[in-house]
C-alpha atoms as a PDB file:
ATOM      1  CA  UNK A   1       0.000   0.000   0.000  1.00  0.00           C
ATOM      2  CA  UNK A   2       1.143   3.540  -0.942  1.00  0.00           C
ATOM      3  CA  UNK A   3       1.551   6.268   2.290  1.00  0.00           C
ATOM      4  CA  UNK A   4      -0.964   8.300   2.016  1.00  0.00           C
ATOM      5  CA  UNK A   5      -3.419   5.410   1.506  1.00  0.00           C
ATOM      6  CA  UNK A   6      -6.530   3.594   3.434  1.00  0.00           C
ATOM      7  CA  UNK A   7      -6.183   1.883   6.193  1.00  0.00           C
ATOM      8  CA  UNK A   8      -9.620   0.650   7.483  1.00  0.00           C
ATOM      9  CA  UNK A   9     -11.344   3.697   6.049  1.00  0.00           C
ATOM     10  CA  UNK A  10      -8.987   6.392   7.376  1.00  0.00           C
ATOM     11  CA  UNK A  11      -6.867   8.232   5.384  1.00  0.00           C
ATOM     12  CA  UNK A  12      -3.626   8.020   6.498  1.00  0.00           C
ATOM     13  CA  UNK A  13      -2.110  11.440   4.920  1.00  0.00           C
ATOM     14  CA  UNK A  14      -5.034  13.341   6.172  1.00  0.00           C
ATOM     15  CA  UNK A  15      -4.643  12.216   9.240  1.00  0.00           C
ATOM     16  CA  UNK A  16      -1.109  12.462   9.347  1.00  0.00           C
ATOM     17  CA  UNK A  17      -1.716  16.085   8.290  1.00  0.00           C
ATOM     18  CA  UNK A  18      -3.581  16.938  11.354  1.00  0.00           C
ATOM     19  CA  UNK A  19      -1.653  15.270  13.568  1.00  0.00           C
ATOM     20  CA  UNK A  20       1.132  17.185  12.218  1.00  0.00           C
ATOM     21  CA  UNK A  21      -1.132  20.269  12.465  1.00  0.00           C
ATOM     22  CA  UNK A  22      -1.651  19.997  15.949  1.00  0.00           C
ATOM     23  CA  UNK A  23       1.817  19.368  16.891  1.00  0.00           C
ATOM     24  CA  UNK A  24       3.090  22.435  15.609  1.00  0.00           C
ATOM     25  CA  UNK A  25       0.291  24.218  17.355  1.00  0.00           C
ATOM     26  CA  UNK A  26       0.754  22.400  20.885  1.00  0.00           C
ATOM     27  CA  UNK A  27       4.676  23.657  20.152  1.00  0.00           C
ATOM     28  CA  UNK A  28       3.620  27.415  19.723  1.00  0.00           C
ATOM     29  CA  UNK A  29       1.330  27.406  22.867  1.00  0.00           C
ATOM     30  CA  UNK A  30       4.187  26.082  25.015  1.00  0.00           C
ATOM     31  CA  UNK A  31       6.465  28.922  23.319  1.00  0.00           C
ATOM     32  CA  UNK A  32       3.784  31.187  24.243  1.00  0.00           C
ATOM     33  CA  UNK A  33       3.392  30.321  27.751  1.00  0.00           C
ATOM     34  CA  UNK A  34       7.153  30.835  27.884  1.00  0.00           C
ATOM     35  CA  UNK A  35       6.786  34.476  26.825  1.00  0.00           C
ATOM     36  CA  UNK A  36       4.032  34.879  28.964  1.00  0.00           C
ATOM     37  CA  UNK A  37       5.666  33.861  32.059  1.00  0.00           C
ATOM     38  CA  UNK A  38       8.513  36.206  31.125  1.00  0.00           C
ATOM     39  CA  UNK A  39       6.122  39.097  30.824  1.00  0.00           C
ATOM     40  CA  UNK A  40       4.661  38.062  34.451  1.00  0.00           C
ATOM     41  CA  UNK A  41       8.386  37.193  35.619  1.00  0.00           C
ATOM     42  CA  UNK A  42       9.618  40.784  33.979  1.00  0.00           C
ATOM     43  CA  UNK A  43       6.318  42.760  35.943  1.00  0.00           C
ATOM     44  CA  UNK A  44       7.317  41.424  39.311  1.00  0.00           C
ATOM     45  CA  UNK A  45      10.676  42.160  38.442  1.00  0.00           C
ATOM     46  CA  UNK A  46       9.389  46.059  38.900  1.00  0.00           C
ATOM     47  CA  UNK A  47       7.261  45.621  41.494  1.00  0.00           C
ATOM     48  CA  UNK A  48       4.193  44.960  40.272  1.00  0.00           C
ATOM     49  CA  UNK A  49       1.830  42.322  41.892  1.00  0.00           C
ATOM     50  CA  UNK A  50       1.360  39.401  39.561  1.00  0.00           C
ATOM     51  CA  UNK A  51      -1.955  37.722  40.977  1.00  0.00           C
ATOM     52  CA  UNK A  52      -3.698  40.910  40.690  1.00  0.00           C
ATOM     53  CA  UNK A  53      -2.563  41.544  37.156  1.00  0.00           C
ATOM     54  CA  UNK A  54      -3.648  37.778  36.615  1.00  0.00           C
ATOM     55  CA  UNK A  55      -7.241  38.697  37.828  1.00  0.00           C
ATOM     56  CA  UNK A  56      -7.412  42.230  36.058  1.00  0.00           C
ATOM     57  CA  UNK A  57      -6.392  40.107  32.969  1.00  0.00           C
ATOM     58  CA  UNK A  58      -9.243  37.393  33.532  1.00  0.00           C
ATOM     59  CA  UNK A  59     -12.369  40.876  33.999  1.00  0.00           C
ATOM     60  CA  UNK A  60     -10.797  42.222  30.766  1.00  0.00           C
ATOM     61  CA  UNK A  61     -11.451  38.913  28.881  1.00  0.00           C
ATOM     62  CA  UNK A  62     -15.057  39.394  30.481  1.00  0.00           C
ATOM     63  CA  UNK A  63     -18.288  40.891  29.094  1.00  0.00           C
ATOM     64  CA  UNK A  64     -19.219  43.579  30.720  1.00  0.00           C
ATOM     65  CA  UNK A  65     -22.892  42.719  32.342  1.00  0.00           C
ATOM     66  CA  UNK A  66     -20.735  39.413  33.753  1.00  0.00           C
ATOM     67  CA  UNK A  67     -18.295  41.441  35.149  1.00  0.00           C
ATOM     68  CA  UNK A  68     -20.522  43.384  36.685  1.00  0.00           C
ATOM     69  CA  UNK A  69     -22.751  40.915  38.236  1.00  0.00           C
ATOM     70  CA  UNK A  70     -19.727  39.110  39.383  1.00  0.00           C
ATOM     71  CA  UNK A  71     -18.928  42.730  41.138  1.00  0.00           C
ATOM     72  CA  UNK A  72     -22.462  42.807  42.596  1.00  0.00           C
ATOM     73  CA  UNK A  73     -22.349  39.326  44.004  1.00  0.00           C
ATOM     74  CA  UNK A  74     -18.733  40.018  45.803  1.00  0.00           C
ATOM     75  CA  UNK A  75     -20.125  43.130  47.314  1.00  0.00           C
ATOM     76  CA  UNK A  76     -23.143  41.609  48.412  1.00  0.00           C
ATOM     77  CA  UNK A  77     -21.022  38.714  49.769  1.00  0.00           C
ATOM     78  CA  UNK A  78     -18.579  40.969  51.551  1.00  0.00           C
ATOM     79  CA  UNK A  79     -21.104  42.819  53.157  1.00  0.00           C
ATOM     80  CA  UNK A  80     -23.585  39.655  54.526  1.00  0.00           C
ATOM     81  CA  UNK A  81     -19.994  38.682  55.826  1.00  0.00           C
ATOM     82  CA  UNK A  82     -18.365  42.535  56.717  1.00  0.00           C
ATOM     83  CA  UNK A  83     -15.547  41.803  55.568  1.00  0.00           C
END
């Protein structure tokens, strides 16, 4: 059988081509992490506070009526507990 042929109904250069696909992907997330964590590495560096830029990042990626319920529900949590 030639590469790139069936093999039980699959075709083995499209799925190789996929595969392949992914790989490369998976490779440039990990590379991207990497950057990212030399961003967050770079920030604390000058004295910024890393799990609050991690949360401001996380509202921004938000829409805004979630954000703001998620506002009114830790307000109305804080006070029932005053903290």
């Amino acid at each position: 059988m030639a590469d790139g042929g069936d093999q039980g109904g699959i075709a083995a250069a499209k799925l190789r081509s996929f595969v392949e696909r992914i790989e490369r992907l998976e490779t440039e997330k990990a590379d991207l992490a990497a950057d990212i964590r030399e961003v967050y590495a770079e920030a604390k560096g000058n004295g910024f506070d890393t799990k609050i830029m991690r949360q401001v990042i996380k509202l921004r990626k938000m829409e805004e009526p979630d954000r703001k319920e998620q506002d009114e529900l830790l307000d109305l949590y804080r006070r029932a507990l005053e903290v």
